[in-house]
N, C-alpha and C. Protein backbone atom coordinates (compact mmCIF):
# COMPACT_ATOMS: atom_id res chain seq x y z
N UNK A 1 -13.14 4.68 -12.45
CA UNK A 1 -13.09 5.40 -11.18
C UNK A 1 -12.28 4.60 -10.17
N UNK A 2 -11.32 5.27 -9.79
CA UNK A 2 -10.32 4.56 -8.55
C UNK A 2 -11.04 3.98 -7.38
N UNK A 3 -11.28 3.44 -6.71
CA UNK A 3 -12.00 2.84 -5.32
C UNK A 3 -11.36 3.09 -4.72
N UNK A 4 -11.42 3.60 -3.93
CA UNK A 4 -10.50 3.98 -2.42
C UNK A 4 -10.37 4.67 -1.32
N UNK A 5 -10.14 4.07 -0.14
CA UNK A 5 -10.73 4.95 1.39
C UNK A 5 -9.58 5.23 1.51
N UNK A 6 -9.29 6.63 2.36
CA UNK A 6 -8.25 7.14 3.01
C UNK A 6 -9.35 6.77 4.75
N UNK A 7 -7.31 6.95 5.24
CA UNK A 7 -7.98 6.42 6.61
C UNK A 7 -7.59 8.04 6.96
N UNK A 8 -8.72 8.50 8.56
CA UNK A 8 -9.06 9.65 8.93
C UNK A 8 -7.63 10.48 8.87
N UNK A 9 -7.49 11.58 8.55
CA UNK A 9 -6.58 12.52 8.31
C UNK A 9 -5.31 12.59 7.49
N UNK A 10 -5.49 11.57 6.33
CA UNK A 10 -4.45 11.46 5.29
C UNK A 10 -4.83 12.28 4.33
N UNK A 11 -3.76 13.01 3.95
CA UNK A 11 -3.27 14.58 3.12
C UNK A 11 -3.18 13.76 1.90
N UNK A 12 -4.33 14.33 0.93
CA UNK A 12 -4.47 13.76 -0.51
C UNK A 12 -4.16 14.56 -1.50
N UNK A 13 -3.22 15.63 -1.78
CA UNK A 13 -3.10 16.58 -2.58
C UNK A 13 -2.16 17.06 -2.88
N UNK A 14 -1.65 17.52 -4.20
CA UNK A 14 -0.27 17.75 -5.09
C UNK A 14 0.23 16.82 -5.43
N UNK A 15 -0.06 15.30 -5.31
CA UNK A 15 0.48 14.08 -5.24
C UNK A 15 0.94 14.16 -6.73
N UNK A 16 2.15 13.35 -6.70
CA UNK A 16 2.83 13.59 -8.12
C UNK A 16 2.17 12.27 -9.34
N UNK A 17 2.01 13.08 -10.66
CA UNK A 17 1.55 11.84 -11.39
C UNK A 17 1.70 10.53 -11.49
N UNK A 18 3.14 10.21 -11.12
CA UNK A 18 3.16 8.60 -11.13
C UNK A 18 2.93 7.70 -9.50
N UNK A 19 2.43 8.81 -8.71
CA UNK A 19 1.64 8.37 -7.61
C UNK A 19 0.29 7.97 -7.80
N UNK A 20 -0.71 9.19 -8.52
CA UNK A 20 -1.57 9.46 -9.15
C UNK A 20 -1.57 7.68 -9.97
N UNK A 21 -1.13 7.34 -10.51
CA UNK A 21 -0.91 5.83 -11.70
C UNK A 21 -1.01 4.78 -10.55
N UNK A 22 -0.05 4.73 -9.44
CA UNK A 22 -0.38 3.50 -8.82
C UNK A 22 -0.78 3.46 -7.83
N UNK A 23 -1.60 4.62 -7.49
CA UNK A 23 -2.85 4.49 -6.32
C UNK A 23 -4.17 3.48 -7.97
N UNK A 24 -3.72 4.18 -8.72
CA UNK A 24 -4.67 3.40 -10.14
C UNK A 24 -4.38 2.02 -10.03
N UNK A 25 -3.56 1.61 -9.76
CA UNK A 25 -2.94 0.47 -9.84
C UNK A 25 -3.57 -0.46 -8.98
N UNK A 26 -2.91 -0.29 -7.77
CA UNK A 26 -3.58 -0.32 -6.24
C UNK A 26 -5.16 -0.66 -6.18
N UNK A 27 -5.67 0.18 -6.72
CA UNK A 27 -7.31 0.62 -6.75
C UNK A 27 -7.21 -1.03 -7.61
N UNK A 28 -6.99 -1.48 -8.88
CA UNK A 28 -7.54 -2.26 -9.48
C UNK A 28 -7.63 -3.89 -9.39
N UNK A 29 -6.16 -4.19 -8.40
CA UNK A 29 -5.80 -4.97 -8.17
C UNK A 29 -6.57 -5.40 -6.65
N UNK A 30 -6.45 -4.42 -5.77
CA UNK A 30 -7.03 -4.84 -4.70
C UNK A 30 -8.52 -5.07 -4.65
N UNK A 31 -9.24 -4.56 -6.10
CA UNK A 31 -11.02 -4.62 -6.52
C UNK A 31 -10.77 -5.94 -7.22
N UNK A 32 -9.45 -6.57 -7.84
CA UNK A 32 -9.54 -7.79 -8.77
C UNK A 32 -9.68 -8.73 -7.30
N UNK A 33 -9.40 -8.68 -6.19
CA UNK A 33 -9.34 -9.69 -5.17
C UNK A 33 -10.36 -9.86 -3.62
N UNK A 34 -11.23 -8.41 -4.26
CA UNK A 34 -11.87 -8.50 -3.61
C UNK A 34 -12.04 -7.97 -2.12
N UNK A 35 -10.66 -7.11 -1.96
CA UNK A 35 -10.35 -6.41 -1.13
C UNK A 35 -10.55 -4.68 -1.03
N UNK A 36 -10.88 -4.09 0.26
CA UNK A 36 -10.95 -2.99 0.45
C UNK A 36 -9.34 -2.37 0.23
N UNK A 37 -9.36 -0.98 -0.71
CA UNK A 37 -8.09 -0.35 -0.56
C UNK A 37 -8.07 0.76 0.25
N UNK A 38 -7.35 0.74 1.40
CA UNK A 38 -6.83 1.68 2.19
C UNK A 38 -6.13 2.61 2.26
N UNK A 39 -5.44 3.74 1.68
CA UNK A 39 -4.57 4.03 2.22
C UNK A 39 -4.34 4.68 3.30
N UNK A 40 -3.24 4.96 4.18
CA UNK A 40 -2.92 5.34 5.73
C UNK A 40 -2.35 6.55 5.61
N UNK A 41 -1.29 6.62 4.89
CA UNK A 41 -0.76 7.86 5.03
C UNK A 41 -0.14 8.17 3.53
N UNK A 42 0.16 9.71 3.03
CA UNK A 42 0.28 10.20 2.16
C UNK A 42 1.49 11.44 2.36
N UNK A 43 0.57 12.56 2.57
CA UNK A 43 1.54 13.91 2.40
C UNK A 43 1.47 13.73 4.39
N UNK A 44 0.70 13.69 4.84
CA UNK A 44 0.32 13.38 6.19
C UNK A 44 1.82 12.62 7.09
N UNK A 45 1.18 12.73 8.41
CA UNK A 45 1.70 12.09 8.92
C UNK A 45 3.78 12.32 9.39
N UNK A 46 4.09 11.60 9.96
CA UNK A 46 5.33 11.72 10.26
C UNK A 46 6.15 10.74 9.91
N UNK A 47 7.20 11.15 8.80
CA UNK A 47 8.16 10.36 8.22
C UNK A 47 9.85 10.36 8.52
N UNK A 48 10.62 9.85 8.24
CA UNK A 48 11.96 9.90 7.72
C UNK A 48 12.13 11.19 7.07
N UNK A 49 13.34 11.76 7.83
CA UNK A 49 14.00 13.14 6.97
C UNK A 49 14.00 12.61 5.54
N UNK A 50 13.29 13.31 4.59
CA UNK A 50 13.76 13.14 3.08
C UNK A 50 13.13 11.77 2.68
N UNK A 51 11.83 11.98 2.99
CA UNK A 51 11.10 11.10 2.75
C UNK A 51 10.29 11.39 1.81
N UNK A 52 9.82 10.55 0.66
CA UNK A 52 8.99 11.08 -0.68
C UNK A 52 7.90 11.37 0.03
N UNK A 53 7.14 11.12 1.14
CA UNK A 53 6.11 11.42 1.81
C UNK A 53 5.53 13.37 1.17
N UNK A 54 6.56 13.66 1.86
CA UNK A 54 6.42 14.91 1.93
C UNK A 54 6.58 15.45 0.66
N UNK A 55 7.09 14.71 -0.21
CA UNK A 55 7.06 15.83 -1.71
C UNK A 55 5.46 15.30 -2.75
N UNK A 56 4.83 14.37 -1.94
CA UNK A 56 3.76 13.83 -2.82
C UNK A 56 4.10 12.46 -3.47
N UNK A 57 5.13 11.65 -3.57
CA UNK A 57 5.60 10.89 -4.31
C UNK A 57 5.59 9.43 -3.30
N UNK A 58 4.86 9.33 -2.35
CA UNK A 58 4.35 8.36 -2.08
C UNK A 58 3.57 8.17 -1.30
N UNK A 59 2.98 6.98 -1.10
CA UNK A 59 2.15 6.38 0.34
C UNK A 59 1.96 4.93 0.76
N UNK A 60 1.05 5.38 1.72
CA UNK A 60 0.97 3.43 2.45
C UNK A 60 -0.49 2.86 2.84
N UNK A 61 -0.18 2.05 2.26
CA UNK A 61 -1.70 1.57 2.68
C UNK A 61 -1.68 0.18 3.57
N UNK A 62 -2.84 -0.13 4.16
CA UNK A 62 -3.52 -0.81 4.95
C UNK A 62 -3.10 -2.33 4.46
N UNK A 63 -2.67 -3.55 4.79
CA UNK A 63 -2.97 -4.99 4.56
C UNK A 63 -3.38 -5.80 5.41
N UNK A 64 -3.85 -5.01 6.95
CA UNK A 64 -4.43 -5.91 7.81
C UNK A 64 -5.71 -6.31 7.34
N UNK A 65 -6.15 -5.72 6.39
CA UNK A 65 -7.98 -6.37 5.68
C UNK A 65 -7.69 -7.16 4.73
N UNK A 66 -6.45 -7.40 4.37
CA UNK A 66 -6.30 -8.97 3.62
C UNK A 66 -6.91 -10.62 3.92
N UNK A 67 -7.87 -10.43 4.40
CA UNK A 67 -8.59 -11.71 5.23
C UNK A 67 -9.08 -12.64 3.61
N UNK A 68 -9.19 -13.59 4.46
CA UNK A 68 -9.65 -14.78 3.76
C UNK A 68 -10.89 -15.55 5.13
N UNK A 69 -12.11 -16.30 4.76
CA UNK A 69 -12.89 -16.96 5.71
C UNK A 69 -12.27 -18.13 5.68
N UNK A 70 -11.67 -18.41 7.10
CA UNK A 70 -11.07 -20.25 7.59
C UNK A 70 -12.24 -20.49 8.11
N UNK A 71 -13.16 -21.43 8.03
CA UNK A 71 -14.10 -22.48 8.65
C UNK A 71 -14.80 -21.43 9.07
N UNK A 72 -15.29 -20.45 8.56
CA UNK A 72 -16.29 -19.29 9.39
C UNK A 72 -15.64 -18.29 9.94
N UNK A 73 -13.92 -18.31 9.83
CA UNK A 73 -13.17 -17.37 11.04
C UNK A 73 -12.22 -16.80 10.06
N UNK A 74 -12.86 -15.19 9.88
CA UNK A 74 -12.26 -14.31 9.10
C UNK A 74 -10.34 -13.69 9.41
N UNK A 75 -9.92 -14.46 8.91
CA UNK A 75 -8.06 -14.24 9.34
C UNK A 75 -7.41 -13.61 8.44
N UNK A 76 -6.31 -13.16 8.54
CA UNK A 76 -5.23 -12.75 7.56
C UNK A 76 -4.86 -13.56 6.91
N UNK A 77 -4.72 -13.79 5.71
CA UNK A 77 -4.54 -14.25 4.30
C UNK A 77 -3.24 -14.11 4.01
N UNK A 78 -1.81 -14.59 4.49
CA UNK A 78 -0.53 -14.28 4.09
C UNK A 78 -0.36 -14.54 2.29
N UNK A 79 -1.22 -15.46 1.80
CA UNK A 79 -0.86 -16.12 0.40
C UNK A 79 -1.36 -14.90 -0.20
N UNK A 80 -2.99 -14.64 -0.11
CA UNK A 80 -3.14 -13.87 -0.73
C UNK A 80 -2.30 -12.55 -0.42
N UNK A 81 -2.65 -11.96 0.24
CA UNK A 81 -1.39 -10.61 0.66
C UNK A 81 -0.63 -10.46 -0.33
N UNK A 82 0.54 -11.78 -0.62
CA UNK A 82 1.60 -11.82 -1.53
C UNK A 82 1.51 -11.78 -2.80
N UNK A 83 0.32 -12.74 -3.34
CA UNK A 83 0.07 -12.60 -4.66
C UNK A 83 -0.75 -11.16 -5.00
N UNK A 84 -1.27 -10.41 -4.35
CA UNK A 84 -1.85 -8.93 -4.40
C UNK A 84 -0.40 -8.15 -4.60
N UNK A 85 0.65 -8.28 -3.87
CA UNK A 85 1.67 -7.79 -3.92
C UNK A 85 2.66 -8.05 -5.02
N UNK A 86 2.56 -9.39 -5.24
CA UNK A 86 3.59 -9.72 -6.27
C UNK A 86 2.63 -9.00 -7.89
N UNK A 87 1.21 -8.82 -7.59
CA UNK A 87 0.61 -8.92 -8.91
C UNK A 87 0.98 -7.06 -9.32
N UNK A 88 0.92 -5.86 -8.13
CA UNK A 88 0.92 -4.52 -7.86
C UNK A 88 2.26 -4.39 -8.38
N UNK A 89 3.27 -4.98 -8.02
CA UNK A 89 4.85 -5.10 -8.15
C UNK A 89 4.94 -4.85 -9.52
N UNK A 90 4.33 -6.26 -9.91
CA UNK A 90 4.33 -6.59 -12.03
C UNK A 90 4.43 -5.61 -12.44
N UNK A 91 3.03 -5.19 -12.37
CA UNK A 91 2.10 -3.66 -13.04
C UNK A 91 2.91 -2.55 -12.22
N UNK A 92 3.56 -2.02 -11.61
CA UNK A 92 4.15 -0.43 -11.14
C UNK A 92 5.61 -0.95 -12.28
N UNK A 93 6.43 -1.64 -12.50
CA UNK A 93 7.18 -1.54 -13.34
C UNK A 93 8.37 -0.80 -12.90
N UNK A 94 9.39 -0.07 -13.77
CA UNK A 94 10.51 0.36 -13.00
C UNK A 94 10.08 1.72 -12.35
N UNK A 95 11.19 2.34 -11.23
CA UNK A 95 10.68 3.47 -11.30
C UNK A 95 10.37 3.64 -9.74
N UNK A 96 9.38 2.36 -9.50
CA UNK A 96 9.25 2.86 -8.14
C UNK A 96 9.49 1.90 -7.06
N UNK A 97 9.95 2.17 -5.69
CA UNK A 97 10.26 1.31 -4.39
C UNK A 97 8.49 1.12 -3.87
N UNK A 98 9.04 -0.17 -4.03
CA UNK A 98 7.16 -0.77 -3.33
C UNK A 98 7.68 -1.94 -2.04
N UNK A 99 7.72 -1.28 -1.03
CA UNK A 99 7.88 -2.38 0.34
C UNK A 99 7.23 -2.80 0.97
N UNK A 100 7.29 -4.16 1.51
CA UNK A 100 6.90 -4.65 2.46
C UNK A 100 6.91 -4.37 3.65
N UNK A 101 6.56 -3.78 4.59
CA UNK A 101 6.66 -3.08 5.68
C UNK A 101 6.09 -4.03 6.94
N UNK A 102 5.56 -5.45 6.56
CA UNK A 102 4.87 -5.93 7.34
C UNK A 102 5.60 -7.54 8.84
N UNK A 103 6.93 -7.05 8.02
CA UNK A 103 8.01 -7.64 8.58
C UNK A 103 9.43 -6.93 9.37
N UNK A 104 9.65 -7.10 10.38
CA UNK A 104 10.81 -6.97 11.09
C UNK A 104 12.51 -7.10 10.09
N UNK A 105 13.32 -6.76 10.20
CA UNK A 105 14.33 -7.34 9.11
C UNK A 105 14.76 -8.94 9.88
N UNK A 106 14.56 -9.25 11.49
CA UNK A 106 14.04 -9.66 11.91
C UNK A 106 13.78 -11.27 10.98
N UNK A 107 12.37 -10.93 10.49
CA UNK A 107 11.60 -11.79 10.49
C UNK A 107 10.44 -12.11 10.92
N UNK A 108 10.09 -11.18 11.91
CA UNK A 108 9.00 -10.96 13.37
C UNK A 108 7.99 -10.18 12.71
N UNK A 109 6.73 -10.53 12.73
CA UNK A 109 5.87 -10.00 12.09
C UNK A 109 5.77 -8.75 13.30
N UNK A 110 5.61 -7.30 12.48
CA UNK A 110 5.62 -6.02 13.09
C UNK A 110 3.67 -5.62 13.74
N UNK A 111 3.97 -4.72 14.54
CA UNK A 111 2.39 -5.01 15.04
C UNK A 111 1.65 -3.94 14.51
N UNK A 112 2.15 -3.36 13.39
CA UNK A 112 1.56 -1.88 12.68
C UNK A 112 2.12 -2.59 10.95
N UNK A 113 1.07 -3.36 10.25
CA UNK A 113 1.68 -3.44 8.85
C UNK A 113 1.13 -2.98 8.03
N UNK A 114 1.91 -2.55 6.93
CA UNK A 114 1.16 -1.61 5.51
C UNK A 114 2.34 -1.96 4.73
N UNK A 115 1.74 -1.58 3.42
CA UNK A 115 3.05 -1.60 2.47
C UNK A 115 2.86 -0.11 2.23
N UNK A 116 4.39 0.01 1.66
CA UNK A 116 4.80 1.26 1.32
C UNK A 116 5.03 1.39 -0.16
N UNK A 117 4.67 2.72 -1.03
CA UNK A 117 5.20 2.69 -2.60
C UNK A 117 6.08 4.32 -2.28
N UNK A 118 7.02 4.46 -3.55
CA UNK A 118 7.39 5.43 -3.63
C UNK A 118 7.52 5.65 -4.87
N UNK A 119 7.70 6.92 -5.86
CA UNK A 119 8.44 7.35 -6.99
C UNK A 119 9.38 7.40 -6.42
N UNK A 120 10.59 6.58 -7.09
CA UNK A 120 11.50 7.06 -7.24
C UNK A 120 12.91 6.44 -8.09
N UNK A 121 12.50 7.25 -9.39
CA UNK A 121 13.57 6.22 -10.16
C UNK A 121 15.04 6.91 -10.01
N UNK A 122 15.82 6.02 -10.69
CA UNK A 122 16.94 6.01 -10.45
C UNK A 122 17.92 5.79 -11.50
C-alpha cells in the first residue's frame, strides 16, 4: 500500500501509469527514511503552458519535512534530502525529469521548495 498525503486540494485522477510507479517509488523511499510523503500538486493547481501537470504525467511534492533532530532542534536535513533524492533518481530510471526545485539557478535557496517528477521520455 502506497503511504501518502496529498496536501488540501490536489487533483488525484487519470494520472498516467508511470506516474502511478513513482508516486510507488516516492511512497517507498521516503517510508525507507522515515519521512512523511507529501505531495502538493498534481492535475491541480497552476502550471507552465504545456506542462505534464495537466495531462496527469506529473507532480510535486513537499521536502520542507526532511528534518533531522540537531541537539533537540528539529531542522532541515540538506544530506538527507539528497540522498532521498539521489536514492528516488536510481529507482525512476530513464524516462522521467525528476527536479530539484529547491534552488534558485541562482544558488539561493527558494522560499517555496518541492521537487518535481515528470513522464517524459524522449
Amino acid at each position: 500500500m502506497i503511504k501518502c498525503v496529498y496536501e488540501d486540494g490536489v487533483v488525484w485522477e487519470d494520472m498516467h501509469p508511470k506516474i502511478e510507479f513513482a508516486k510507488k517509488i516516492f511512497s517507498d523511499v521516503f517510508e525507507e527514511y522515515g519521512v512523511d510523503f507529501v505531495i502538493t500538486s498534481a492535475r491541480d493547481g497552476k502550471h507552465m503552458v504545456g506542462s505534464k501537470h495537466y495531462e496527469g504525467a506529473a507532480f510535486d511534492t513537499r521536502t520542507k519535512n526532511i528534518v533531522s533532530d540537531f541537539n533537540g532542534v528539529k531542522k532541515f536535513d540538506r544530506f538527507k534530502g539528497q540522498m532521498i533524492f539521489d536514492e528516488i533518481k536510481r529507482r525512476l530510471g530513464n524516462g522521467y525529469d525528476f527536479l530539484d526545485k529547491r534552488l534558485n539557478k541562482n544558488g539561493t535557496w527558494r522560499d517555496i521548495q518541492y521537487w518535481h517528477v515528470e513522464w517524459d521520455p524522449k
